[in-house]
C-alpha atoms as a PDB file:
ATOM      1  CA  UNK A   1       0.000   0.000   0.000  1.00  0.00           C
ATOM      2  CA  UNK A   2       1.041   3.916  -0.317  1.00  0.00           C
ATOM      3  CA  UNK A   3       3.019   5.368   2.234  1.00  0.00           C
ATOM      4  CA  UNK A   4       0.437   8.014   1.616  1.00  0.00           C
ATOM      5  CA  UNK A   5      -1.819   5.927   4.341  1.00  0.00           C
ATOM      6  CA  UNK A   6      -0.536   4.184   7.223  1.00  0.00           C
ATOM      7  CA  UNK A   7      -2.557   1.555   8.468  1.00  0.00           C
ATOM      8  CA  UNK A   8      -2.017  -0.094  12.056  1.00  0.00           C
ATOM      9  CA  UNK A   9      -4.371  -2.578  13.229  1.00  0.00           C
ATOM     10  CA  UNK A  10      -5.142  -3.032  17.039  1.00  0.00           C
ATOM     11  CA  UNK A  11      -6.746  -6.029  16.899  1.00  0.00           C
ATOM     12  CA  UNK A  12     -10.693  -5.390  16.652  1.00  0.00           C
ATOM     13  CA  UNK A  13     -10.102  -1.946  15.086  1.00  0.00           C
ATOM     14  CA  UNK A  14      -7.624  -0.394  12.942  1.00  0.00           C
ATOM     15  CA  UNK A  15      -6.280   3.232  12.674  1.00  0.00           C
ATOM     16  CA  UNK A  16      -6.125   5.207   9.367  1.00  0.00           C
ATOM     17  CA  UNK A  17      -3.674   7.759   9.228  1.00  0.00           C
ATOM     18  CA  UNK A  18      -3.376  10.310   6.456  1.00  0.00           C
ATOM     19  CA  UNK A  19       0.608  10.792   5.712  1.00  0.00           C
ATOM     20  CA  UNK A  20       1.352  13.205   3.561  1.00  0.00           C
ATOM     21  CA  UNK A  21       2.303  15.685   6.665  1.00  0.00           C
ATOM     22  CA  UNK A  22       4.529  17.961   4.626  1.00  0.00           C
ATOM     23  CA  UNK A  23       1.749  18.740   2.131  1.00  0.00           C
ATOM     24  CA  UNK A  24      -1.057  19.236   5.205  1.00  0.00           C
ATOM     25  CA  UNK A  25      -2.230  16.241   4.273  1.00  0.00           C
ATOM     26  CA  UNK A  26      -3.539  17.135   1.657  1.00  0.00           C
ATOM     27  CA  UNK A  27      -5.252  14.354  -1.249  1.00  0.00           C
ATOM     28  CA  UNK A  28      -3.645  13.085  -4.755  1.00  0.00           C
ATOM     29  CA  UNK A  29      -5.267  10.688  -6.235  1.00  0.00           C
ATOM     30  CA  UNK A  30      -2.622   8.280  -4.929  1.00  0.00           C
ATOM     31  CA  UNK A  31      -3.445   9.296  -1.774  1.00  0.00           C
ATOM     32  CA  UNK A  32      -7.146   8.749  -2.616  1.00  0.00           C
ATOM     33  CA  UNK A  33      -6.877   4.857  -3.726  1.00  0.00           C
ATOM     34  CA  UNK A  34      -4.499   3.963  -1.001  1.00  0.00           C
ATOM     35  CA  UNK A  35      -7.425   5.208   2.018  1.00  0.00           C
ATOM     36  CA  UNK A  36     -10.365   3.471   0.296  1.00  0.00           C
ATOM     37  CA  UNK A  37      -8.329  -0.128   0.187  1.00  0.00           C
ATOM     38  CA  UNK A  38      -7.174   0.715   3.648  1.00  0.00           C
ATOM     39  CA  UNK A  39     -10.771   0.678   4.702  1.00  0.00           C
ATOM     40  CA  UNK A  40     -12.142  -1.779   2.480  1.00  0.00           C
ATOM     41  CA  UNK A  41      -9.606  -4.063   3.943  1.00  0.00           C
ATOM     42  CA  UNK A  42      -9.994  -3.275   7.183  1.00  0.00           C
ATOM     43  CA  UNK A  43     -14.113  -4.482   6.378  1.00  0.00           C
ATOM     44  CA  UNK A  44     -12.493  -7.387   4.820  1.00  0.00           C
ATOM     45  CA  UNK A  45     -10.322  -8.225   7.822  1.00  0.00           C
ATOM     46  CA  UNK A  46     -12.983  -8.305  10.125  1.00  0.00           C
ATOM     47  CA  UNK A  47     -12.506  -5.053  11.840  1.00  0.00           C
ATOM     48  CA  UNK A  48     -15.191  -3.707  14.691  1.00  0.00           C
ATOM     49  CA  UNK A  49     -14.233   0.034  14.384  1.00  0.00           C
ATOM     50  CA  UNK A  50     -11.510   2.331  13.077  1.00  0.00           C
ATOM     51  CA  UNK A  51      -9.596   5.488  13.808  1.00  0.00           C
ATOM     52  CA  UNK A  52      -8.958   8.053  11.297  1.00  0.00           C
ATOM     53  CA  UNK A  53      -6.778  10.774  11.748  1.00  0.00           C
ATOM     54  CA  UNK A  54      -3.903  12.986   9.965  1.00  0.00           C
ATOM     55  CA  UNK A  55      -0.297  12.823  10.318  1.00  0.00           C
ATOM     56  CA  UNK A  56       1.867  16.216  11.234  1.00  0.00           C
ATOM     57  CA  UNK A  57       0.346  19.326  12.271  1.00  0.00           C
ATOM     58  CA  UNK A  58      -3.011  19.045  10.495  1.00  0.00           C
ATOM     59  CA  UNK A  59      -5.823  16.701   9.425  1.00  0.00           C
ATOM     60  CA  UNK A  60      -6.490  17.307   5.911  1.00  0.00           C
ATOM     61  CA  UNK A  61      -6.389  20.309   3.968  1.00  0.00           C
ATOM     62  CA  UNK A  62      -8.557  19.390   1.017  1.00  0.00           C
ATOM     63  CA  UNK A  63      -7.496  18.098  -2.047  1.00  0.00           C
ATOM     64  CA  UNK A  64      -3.677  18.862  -3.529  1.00  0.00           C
ATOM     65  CA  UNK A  65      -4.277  21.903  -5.895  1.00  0.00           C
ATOM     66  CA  UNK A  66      -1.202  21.339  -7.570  1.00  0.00           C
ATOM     67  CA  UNK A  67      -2.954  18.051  -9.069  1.00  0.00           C
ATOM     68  CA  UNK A  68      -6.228  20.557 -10.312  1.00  0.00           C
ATOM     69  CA  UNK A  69      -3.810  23.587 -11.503  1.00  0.00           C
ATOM     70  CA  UNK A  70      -5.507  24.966 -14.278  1.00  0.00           C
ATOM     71  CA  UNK A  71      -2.288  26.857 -15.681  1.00  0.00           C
ATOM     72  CA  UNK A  72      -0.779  23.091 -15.298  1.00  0.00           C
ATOM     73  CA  UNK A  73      -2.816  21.489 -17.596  1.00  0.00           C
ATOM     74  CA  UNK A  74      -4.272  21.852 -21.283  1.00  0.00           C
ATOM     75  CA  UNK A  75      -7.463  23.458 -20.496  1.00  0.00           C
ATOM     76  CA  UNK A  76      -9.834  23.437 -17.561  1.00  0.00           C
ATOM     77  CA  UNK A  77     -10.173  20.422 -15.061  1.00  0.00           C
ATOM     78  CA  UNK A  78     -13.319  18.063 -14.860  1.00  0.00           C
ATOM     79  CA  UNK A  79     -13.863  18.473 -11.047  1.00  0.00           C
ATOM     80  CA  UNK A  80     -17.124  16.826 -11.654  1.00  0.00           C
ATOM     81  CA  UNK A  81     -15.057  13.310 -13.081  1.00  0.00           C
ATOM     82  CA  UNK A  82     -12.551  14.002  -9.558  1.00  0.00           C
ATOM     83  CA  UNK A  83     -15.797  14.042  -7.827  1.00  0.00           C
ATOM     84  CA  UNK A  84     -17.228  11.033  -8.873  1.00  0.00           C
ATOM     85  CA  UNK A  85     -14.285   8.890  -9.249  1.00  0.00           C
ATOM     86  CA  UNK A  86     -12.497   9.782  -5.913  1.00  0.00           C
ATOM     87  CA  UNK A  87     -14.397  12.010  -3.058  1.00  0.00           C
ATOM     88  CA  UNK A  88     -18.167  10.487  -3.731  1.00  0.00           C
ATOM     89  CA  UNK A  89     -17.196   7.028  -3.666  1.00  0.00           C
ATOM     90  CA  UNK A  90     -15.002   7.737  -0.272  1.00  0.00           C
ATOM     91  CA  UNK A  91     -18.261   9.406   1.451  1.00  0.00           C
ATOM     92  CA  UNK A  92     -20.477   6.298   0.511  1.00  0.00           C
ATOM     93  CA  UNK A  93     -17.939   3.890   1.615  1.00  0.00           C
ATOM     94  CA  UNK A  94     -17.567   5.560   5.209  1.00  0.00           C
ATOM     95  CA  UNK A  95     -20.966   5.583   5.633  1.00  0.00           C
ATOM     96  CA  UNK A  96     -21.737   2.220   4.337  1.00  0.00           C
ATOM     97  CA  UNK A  97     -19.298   0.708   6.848  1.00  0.00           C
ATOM     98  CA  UNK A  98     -21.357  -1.249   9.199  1.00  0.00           C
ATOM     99  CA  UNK A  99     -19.355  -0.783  11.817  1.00  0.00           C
ATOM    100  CA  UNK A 100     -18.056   2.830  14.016  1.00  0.00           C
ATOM    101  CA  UNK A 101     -15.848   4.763  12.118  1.00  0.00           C
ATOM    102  CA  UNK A 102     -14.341   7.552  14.517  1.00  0.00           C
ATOM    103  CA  UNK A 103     -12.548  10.691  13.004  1.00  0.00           C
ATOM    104  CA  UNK A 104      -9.634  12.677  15.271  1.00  0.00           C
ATOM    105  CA  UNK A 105      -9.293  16.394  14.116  1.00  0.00           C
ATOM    106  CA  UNK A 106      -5.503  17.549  14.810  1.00  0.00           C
ATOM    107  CA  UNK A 107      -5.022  20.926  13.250  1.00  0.00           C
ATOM    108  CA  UNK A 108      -6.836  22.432  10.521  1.00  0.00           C
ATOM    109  CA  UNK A 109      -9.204  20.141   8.442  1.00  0.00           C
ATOM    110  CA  UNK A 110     -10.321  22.454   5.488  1.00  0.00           C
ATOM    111  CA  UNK A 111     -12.379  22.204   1.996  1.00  0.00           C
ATOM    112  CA  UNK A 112     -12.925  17.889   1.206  1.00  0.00           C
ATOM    113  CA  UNK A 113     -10.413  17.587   4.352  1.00  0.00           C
ATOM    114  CA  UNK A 114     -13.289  19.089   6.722  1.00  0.00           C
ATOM    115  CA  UNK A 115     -15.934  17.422   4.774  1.00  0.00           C
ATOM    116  CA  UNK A 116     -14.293  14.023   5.178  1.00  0.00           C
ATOM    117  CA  UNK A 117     -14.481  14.266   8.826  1.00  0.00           C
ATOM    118  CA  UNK A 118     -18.163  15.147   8.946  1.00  0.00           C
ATOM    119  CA  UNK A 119     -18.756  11.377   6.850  1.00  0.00           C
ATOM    120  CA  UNK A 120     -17.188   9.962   9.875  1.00  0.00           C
ATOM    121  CA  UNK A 121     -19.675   8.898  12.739  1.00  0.00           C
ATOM    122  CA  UNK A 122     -17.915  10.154  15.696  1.00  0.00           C
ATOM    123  CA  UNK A 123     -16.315  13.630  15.335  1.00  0.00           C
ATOM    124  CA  UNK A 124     -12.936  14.577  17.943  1.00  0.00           C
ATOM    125  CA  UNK A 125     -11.425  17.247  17.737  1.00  0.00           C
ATOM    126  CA  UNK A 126      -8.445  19.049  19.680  1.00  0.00           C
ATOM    127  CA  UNK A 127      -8.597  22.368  20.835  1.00  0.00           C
ATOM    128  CA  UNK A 128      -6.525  23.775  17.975  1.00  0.00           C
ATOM    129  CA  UNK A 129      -8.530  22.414  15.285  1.00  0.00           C
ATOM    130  CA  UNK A 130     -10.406  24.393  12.637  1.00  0.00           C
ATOM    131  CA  UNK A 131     -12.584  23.753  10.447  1.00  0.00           C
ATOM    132  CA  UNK A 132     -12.955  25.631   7.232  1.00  0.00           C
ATOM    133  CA  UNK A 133     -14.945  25.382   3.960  1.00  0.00           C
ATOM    134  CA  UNK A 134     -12.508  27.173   2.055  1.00  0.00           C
ATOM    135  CA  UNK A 135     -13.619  26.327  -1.293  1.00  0.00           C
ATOM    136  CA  UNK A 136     -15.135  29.619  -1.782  1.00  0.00           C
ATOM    137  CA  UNK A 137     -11.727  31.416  -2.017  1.00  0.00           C
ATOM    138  CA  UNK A 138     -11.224  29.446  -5.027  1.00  0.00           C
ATOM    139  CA  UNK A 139     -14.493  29.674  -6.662  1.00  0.00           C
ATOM    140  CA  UNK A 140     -15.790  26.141  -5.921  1.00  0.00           C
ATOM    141  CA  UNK A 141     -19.146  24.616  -3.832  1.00  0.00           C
ATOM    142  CA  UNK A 142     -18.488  22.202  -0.582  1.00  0.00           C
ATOM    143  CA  UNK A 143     -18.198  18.983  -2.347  1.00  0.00           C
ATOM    144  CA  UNK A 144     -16.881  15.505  -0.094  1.00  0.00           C
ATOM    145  CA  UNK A 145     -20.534  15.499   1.076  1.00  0.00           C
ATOM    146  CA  UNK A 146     -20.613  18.980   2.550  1.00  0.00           C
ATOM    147  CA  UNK A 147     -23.371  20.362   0.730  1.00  0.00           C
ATOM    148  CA  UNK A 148     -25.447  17.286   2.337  1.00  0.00           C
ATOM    149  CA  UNK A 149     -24.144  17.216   6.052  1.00  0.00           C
ATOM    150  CA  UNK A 150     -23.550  21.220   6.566  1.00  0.00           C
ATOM    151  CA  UNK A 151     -27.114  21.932   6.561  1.00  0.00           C
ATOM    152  CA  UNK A 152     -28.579  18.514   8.350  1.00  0.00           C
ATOM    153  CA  UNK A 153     -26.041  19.498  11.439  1.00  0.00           C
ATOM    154  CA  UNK A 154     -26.053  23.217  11.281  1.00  0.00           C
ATOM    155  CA  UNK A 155     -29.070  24.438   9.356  1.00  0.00           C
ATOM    156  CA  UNK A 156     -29.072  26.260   6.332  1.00  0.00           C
ATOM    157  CA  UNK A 157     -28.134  29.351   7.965  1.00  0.00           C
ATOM    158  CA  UNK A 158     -24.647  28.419   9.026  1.00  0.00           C
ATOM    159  CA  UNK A 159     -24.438  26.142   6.880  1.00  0.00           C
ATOM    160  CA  UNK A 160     -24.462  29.129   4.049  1.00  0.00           C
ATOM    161  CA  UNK A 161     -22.659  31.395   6.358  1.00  0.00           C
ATOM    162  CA  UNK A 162     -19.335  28.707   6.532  1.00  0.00           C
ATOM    163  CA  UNK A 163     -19.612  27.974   3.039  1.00  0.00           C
ATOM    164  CA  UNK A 164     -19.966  31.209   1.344  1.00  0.00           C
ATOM    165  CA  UNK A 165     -17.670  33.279   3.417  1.00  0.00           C
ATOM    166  CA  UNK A 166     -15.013  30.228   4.278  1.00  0.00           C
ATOM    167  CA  UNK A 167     -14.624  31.653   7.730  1.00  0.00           C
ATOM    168  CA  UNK A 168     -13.054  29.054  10.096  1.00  0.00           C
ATOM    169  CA  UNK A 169     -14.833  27.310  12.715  1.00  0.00           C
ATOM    170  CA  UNK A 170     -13.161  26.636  15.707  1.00  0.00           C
ATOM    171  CA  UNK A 171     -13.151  23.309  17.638  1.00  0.00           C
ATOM    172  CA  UNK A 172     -14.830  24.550  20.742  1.00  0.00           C
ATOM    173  CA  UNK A 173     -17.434  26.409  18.368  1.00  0.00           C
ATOM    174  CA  UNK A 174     -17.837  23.385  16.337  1.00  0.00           C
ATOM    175  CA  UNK A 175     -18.857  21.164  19.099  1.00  0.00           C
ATOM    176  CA  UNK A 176     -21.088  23.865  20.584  1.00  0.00           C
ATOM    177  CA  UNK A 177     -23.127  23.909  16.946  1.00  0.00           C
ATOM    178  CA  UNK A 178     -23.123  20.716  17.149  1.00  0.00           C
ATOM    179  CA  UNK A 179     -20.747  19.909  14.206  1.00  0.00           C
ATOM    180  CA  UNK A 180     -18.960  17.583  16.433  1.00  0.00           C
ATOM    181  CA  UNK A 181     -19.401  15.533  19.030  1.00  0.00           C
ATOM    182  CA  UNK A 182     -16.311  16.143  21.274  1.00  0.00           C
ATOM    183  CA  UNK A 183     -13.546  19.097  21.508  1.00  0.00           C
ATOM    184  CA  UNK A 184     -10.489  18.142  23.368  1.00  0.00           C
ATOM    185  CA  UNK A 185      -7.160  19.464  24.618  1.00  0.00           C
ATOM    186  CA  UNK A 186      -4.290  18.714  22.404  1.00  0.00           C
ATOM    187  CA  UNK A 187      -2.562  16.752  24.244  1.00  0.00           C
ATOM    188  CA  UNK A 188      -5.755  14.618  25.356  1.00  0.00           C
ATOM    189  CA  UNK A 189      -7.036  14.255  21.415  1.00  0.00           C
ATOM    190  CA  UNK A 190      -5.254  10.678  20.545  1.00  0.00           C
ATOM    191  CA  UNK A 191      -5.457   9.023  23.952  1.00  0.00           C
ATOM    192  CA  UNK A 192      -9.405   9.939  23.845  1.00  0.00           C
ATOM    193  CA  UNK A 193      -9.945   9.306  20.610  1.00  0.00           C
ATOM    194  CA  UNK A 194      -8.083   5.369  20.716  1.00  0.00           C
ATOM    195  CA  UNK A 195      -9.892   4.770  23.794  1.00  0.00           C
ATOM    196  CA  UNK A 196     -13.117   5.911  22.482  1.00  0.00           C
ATOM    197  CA  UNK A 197     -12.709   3.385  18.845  1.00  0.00           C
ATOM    198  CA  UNK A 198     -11.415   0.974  21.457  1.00  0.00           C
ATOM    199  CA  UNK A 199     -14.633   0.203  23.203  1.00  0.00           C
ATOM    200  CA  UNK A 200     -16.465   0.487  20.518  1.00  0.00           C
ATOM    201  CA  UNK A 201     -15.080  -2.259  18.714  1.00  0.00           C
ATOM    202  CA  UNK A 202     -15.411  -3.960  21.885  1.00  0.00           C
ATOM    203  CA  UNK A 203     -19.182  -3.265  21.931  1.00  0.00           C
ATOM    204  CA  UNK A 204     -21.927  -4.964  20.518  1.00  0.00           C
ATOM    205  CA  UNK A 205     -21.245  -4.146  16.770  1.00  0.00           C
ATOM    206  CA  UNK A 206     -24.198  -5.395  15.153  1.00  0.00           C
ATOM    207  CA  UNK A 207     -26.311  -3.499  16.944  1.00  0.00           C
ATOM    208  CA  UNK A 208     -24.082  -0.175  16.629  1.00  0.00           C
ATOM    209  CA  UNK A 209     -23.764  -0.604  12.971  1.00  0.00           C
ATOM    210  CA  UNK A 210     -27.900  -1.175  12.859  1.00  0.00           C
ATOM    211  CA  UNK A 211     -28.043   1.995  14.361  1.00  0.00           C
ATOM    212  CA  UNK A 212     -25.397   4.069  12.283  1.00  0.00           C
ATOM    213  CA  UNK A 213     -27.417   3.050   9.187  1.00  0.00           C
ATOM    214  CA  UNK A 214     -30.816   4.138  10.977  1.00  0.00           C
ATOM    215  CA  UNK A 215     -29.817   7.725  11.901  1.00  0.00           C
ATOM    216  CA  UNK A 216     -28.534   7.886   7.924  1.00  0.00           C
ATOM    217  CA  UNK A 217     -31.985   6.432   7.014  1.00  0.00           C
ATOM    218  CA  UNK A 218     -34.055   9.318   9.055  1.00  0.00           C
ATOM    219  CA  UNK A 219     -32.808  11.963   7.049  1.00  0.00           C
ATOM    220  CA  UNK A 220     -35.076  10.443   3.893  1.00  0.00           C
ATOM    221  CA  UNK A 221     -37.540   8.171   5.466  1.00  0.00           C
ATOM    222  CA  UNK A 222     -41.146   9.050   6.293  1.00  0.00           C
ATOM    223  CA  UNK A 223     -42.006   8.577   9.951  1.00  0.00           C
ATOM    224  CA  UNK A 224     -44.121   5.344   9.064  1.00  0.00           C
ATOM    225  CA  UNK A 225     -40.866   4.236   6.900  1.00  0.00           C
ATOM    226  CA  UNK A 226     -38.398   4.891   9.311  1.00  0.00           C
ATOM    227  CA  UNK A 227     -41.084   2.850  12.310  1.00  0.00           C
ATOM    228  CA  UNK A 228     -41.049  -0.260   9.659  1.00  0.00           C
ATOM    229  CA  UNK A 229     -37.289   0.370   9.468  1.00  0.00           C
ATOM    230  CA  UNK A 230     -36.741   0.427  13.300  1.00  0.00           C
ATOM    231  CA  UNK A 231     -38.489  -3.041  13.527  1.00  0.00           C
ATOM    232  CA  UNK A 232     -36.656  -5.047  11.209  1.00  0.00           C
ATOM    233  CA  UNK A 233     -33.805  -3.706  12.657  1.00  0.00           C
ATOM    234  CA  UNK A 234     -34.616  -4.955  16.151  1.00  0.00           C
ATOM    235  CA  UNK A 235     -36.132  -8.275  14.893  1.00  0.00           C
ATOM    236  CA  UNK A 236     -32.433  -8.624  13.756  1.00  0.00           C
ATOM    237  CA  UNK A 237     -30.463  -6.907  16.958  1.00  0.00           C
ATOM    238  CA  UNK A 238     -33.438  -9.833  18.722  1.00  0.00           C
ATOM    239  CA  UNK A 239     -31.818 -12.915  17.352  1.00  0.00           C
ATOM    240  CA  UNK A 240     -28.287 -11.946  17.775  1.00  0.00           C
ATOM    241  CA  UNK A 241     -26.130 -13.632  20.259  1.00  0.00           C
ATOM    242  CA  UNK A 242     -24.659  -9.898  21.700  1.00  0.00           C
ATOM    243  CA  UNK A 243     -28.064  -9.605  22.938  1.00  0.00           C
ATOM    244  CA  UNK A 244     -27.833 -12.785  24.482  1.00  0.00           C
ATOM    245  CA  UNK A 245     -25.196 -11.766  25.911  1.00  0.00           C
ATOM    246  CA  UNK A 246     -26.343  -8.041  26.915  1.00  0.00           C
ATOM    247  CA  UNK A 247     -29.011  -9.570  28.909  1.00  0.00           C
ATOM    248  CA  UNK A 248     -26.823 -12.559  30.329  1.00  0.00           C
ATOM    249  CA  UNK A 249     -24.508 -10.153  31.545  1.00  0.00           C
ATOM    250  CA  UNK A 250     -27.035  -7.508  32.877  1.00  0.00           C
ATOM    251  CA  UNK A 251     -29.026  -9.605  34.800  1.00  0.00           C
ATOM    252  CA  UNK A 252     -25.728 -11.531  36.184  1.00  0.00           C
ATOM    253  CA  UNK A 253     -24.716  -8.078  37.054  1.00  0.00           C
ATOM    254  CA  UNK A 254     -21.118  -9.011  34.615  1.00  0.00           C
ATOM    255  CA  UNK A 255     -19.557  -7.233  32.231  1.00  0.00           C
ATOM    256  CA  UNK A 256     -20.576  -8.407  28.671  1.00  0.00           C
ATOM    257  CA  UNK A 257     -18.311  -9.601  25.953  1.00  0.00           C
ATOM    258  CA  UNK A 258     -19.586  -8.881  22.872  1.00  0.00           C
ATOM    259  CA  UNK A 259     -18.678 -10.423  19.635  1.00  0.00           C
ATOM    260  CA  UNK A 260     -20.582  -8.721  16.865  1.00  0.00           C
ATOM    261  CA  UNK A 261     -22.885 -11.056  15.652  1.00  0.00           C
END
């Protein structure tokens, strides 16, 4: 695989590390391939959860301009083909995962880089982080999903208020909005946010994975649908053996080990 992505699995969840810390982090379309079979085989490989973070002194600063340079090239760039071949098919596979996927914010995450948090389904941040949909400054619309999640978490006023004037959000602010769930202390960010993936993967999976793909359901399904959806879901989460096992362990006042399944 690219050293563009290091990998490192803990057994039961793996963490995802975006290396190219010289360039912010920013994505090629190296970097691109190398992250989705990083997380595809971490599905493969039976993972419960994973970690993904940035190497250096920021997350992810969008994609690597350099690659899109207009003055580079022999006339303008399909951004609509980089869309569809790279970013949209990352955003569907994060949120397809049926498992926790966790996202730790060090340093600035801006344009796709910010976006690519907000697919993730736990949000930490530390207290230096910003978050900025800088595409405006370069004449572009919040792609990586951010047109979709900026206004579901936010509302349409600040969700047009980040994207048209590309002011960054701070950490602090972003959890009080809502953006996020958690804003941390440097130092505090990587120990929180392993031990966090940790007992998730440690948790009962199935059930967590049900209910990742139910909140992503509820922002299209009727009420009725999204009742109908809730009971299959449970009939499943019923005849699992981690509910066994909840129960077991509840009412033999233990703690329960899950397996996912």
């Amino acid at each position: 695989m690219s050293d563009t992505i290091l990998a490192q699995d803990h057994g039961g969840w793996v963490e995802i590390t975006l290396n190219r810390p010289d360039r912010l982090n920013s994505f090629t379309e190296e970097m691109h391939l190398a992250l989705r079979t990083a997380l595809e085989r971490a599905r493969q490989d039976g993972a419960r959860a994973i970690l993904l973070t940035g190497a250096g002194r920021g997350f992810c600063a969008g994609q690597d301009l350099g690659d899109r340079d207009p003055a580079k090239m022999d006339g303008p760039p399909d951004l609509g083909h980089t869309v569809r071949t790279f970013y949209a098919p990352l955003v569907r596979l994060i949120r397809s995962l049926e498992f926790p996927v966790v996202c730790a914010v060090n340093g600035v995450a801006a344009g796709a880089g910010a976006n690519l948090a907000l697919a993730c389904d736990i949000v930490l941040a530390g207290e230096s982080a910003r978050f900025i949909q800088s595409f405006a400054k370069v004449g572009l619309i919040p792609d990586t999903g951010g047109s979709w999640h900026l206004p579901r978490l936010l509302g349409e006023a600040r969700a047009k208020g980040l994207a048209l004037t590309a002011e960054p959000l701070s950490a602090q602010r972003a959890e009080d909005w809502g953006l996020i769930w958690k804003a941390l202390p440097d130092a505090e960010l990587m120990r929180e946010a392993r031990a966090l993936t940790a007992r998730l993967a440690q948790g009962p999976t199935l059930g967590l994975g049900l209910t990742k793909q139910a909140i992503h359901s509820a922002a299209t399904n009727s009420l009725t649908d999204q009742l109908e959806l809730e009971a299959i879901a449970m009939k499943t989460c019923g005849e699992s053996a981690d509910y066994a096992e909840g129960v077991s362990a509840f009412l033999q006042k233990r703690a329960p080990v899950f397996k996912g399944r």
